[in-house]
N, C-alpha and C. Protein backbone atom coordinates (compact mmCIF):
# COMPACT_ATOMS: atom_id res chain seq x y z
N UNK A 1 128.15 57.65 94.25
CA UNK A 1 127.30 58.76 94.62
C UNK A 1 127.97 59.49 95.78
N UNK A 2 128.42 60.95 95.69
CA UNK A 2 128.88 61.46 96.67
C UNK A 2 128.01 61.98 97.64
N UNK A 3 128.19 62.50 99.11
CA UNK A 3 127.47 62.46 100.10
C UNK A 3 126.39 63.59 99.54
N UNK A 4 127.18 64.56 98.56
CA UNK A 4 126.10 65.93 98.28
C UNK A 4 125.09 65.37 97.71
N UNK A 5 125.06 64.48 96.83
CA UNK A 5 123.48 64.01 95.80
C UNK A 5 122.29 63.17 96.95
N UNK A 6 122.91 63.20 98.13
CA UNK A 6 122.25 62.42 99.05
C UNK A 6 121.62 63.34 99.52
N UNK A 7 120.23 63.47 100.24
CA UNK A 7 119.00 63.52 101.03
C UNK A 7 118.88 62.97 102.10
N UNK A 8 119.95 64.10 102.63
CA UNK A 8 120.02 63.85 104.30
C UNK A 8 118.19 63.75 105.01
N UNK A 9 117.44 64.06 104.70
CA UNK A 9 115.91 64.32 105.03
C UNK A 9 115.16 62.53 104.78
N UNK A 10 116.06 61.88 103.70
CA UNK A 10 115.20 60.55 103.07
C UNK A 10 115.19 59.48 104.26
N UNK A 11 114.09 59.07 105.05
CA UNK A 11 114.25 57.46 105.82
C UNK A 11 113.53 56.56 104.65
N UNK A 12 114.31 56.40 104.18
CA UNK A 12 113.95 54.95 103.06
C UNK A 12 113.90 53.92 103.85
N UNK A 13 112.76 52.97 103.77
CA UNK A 13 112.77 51.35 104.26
C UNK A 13 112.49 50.70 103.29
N UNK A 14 113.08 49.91 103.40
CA UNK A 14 112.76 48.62 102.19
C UNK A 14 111.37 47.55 102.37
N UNK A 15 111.09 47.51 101.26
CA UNK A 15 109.51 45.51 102.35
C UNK A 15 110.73 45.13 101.33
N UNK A 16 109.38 43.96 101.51
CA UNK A 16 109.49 42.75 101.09
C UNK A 16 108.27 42.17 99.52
N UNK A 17 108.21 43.17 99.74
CA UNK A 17 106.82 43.26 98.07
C UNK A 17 107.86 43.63 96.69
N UNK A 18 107.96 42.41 96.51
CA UNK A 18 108.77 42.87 94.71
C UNK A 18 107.14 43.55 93.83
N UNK A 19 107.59 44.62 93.11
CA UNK A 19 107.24 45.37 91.94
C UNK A 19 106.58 44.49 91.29
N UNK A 20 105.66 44.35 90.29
CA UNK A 20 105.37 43.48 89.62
C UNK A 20 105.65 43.77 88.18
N UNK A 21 106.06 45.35 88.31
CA UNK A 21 106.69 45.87 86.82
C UNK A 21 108.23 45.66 86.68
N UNK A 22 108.74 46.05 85.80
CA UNK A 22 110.09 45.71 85.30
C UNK A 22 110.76 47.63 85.15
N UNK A 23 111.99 47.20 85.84
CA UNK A 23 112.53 48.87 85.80
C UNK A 23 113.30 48.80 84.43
N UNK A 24 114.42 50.19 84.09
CA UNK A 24 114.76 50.46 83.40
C UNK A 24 115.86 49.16 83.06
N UNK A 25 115.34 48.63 82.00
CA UNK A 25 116.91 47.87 81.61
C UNK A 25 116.02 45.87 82.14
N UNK A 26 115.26 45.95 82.18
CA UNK A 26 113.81 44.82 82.79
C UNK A 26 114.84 44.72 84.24
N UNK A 27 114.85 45.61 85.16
CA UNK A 27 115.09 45.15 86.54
C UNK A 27 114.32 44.74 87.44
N UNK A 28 114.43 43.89 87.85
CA UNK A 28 113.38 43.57 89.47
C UNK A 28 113.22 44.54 90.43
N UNK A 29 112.11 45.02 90.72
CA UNK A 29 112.02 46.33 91.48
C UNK A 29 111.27 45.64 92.63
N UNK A 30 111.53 46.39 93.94
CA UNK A 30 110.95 46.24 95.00
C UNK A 30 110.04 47.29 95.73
N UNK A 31 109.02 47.34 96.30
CA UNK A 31 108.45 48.34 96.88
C UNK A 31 109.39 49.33 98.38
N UNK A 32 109.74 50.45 98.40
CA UNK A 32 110.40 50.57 99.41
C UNK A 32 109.10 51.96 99.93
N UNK A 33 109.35 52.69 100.96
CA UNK A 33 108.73 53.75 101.58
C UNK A 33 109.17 55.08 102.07
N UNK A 34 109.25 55.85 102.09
CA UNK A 34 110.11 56.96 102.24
C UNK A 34 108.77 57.62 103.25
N UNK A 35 109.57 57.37 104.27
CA UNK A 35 108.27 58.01 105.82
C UNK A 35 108.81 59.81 105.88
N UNK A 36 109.81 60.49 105.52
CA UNK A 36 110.16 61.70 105.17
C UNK A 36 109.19 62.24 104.69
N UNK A 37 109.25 61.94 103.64
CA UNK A 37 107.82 62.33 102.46
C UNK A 37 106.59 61.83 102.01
N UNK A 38 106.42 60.13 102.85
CA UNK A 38 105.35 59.69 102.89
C UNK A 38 105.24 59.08 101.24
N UNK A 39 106.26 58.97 100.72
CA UNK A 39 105.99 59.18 99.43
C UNK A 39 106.28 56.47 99.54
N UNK A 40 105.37 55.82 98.48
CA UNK A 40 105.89 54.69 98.29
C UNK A 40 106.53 54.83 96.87
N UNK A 41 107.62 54.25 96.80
CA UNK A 41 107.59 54.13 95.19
C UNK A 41 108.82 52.44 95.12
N UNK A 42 109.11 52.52 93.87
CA UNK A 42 109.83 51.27 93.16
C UNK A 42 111.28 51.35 92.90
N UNK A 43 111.92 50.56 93.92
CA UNK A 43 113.33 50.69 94.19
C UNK A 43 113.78 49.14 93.40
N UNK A 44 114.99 49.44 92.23
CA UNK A 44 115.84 48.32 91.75
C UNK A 44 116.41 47.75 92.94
N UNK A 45 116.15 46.25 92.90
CA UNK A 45 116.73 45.07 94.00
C UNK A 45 118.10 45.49 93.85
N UNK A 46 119.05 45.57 92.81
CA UNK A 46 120.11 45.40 92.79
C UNK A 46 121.18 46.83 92.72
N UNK A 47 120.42 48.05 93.40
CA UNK A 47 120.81 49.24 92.96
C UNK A 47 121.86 48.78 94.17
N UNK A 48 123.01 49.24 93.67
CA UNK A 48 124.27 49.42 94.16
C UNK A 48 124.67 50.74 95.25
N UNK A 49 123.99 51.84 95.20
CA UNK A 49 124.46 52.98 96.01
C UNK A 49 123.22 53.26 96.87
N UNK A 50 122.18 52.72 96.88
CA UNK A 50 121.36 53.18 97.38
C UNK A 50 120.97 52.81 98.96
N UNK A 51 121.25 53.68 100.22
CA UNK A 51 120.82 52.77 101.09
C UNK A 51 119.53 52.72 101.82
N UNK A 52 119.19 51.76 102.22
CA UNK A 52 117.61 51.72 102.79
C UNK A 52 117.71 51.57 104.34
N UNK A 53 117.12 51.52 105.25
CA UNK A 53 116.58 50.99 106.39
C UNK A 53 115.76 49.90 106.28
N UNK A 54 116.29 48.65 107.08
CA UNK A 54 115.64 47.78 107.39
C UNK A 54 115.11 47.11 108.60
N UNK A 55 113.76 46.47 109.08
CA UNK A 55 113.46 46.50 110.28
C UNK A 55 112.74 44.89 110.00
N UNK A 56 113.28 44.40 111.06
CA UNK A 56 113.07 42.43 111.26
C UNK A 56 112.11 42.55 112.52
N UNK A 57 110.81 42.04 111.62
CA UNK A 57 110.02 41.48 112.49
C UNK A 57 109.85 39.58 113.00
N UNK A 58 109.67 39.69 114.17
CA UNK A 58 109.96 38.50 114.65
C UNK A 58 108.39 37.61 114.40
N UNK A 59 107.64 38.48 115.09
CA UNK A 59 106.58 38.12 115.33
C UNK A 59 105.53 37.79 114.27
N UNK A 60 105.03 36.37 113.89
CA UNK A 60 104.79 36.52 112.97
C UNK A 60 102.86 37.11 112.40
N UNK A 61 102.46 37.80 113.38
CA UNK A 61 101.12 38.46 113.72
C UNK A 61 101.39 39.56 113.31
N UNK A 62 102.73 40.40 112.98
CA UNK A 62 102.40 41.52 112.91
C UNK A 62 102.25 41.84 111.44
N UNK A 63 101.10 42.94 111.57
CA UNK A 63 100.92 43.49 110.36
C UNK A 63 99.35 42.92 109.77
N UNK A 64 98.94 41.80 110.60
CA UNK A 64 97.28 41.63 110.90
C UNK A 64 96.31 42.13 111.35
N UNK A 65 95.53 42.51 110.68
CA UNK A 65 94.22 43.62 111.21
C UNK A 65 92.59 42.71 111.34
N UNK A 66 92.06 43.53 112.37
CA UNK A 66 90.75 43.16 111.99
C UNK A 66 90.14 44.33 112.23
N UNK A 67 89.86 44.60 110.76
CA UNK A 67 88.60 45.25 110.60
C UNK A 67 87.41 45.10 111.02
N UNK A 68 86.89 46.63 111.40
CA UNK A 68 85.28 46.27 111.63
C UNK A 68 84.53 47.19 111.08
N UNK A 69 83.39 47.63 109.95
CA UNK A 69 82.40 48.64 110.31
C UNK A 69 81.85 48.72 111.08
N UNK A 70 82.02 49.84 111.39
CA UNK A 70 80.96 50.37 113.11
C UNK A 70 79.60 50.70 112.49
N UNK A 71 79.48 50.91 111.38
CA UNK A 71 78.05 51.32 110.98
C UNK A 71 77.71 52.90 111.02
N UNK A 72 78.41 53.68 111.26
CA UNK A 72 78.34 55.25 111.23
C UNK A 72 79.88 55.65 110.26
N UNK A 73 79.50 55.09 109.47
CA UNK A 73 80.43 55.61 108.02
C UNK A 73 81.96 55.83 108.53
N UNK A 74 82.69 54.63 109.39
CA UNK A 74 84.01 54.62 110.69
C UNK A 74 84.20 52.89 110.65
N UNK A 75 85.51 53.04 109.67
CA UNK A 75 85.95 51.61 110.48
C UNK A 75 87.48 51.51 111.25
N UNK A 76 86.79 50.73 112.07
CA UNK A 76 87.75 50.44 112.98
C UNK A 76 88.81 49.21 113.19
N UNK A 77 90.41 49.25 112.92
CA UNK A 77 90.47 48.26 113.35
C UNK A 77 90.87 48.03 114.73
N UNK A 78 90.57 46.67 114.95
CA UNK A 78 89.97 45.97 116.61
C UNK A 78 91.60 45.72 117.16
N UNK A 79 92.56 45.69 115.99
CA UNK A 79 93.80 45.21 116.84
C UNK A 79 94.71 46.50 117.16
N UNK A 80 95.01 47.15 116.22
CA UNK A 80 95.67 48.46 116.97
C UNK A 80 94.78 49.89 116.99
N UNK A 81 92.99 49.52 116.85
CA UNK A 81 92.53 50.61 117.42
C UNK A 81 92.45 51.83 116.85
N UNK A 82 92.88 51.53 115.58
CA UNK A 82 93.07 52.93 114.76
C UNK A 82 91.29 52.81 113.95
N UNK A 83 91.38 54.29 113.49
CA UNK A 83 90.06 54.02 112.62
C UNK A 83 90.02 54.93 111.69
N UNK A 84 89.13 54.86 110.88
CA UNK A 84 89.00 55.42 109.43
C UNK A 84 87.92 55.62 109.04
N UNK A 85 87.71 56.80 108.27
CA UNK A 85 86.57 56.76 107.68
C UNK A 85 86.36 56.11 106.14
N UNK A 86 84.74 54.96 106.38
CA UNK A 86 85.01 54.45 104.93
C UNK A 86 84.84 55.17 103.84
N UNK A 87 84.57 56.37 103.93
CA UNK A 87 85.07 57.00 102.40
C UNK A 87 85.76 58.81 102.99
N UNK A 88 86.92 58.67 102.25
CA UNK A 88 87.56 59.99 102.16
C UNK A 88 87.45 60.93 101.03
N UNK A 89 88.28 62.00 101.10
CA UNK A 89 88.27 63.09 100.38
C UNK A 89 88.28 62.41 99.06
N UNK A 90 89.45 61.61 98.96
CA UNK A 90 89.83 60.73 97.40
C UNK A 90 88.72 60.21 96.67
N UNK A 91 87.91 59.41 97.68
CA UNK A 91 86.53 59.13 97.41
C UNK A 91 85.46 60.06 96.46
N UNK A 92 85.53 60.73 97.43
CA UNK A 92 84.63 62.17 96.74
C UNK A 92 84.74 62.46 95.47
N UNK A 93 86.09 62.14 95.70
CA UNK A 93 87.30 63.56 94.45
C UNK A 93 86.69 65.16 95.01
N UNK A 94 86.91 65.43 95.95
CA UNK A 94 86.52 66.53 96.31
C UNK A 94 87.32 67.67 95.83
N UNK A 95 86.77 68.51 95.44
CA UNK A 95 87.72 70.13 94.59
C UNK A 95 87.94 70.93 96.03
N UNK A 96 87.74 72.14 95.74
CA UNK A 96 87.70 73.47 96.19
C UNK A 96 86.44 73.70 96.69
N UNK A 97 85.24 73.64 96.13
CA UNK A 97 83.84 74.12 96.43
C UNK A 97 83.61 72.62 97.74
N UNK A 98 83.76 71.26 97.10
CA UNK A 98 83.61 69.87 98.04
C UNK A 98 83.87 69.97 98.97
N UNK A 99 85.62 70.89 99.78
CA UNK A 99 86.32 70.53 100.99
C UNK A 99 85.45 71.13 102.05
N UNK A 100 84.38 71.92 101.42
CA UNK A 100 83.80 72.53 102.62
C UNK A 100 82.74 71.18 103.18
N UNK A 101 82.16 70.66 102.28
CA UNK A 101 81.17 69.80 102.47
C UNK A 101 81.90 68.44 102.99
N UNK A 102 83.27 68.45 102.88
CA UNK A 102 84.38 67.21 103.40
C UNK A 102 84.38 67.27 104.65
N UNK A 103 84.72 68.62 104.92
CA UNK A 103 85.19 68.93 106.52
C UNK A 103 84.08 68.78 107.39
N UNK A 104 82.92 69.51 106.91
CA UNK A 104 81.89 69.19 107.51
C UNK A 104 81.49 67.47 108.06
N UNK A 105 81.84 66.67 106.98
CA UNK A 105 81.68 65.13 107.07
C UNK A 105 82.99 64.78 108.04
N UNK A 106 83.75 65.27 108.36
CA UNK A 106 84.87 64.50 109.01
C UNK A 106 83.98 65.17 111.13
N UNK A 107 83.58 66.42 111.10
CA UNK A 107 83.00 66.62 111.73
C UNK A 107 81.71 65.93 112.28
N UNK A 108 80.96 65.28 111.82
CA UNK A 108 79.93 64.44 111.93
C UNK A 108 80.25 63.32 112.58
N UNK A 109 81.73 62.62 111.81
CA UNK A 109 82.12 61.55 112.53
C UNK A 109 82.39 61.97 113.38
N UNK A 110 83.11 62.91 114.10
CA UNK A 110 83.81 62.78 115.24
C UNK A 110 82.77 63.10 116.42
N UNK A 111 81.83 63.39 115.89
CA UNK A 111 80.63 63.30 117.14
C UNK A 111 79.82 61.84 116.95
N UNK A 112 80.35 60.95 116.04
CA UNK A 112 79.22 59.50 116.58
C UNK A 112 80.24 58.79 116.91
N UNK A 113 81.97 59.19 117.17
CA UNK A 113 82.40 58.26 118.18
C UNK A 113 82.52 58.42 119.37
């Protein structure tokens, strides 16, 4: 693969979650992440040109959450504090006419935290 077919823009990382499907040719596929585009998809274990980023965690806590419902349609988790609402747009399936009635709901939360 010459440098031009490459995507200077791609941060590919690799896990550690093999695919549970079979790629072209029955290959072992692995889950990788592309934080560029946000995009996850299914990378062959054994692709030869492809390179990824990889990051070694030591610790073996990380990546443990505790969830909580707060009870005003917001959960929170307790270890890094982030929070969410328990149902989103996806939820909805919200269109065009919905996003108004979405936004409005993301507004609501942000006044009961």
């Amino acid at each position: 693969m010459s440098w031009k077919s490459k995507r200077i823009i791609d941060a590919q990382y690799a896990t550690a979650t093999l695919y549970t499907e079979q790629g072209v040719g029955h290959q072992p596929l692995m889950l990788g992440v592309n934080f560029a585009n946000e995009r996850i998809k299914a990378y062959p274990i054994s692709h030869k040109t492809l390179s990824m980023c990889f990051m070694s965690v030591k610790n073996p806590n990380y990546g443990k959450n505790d969830f909580h419902y707060n009870g005003n349609r917001a959960i929170t988790d307790r270890i890094t504090g982030l929070m969410w609402m328990k149902y989103d747009s996806g939820y909805l399936k919200a269109g065009f006419r919905k996003d108004v009635g979405w936004s409005g709901e993301k507004l609501w939360i942000g006044r009961q935290i």
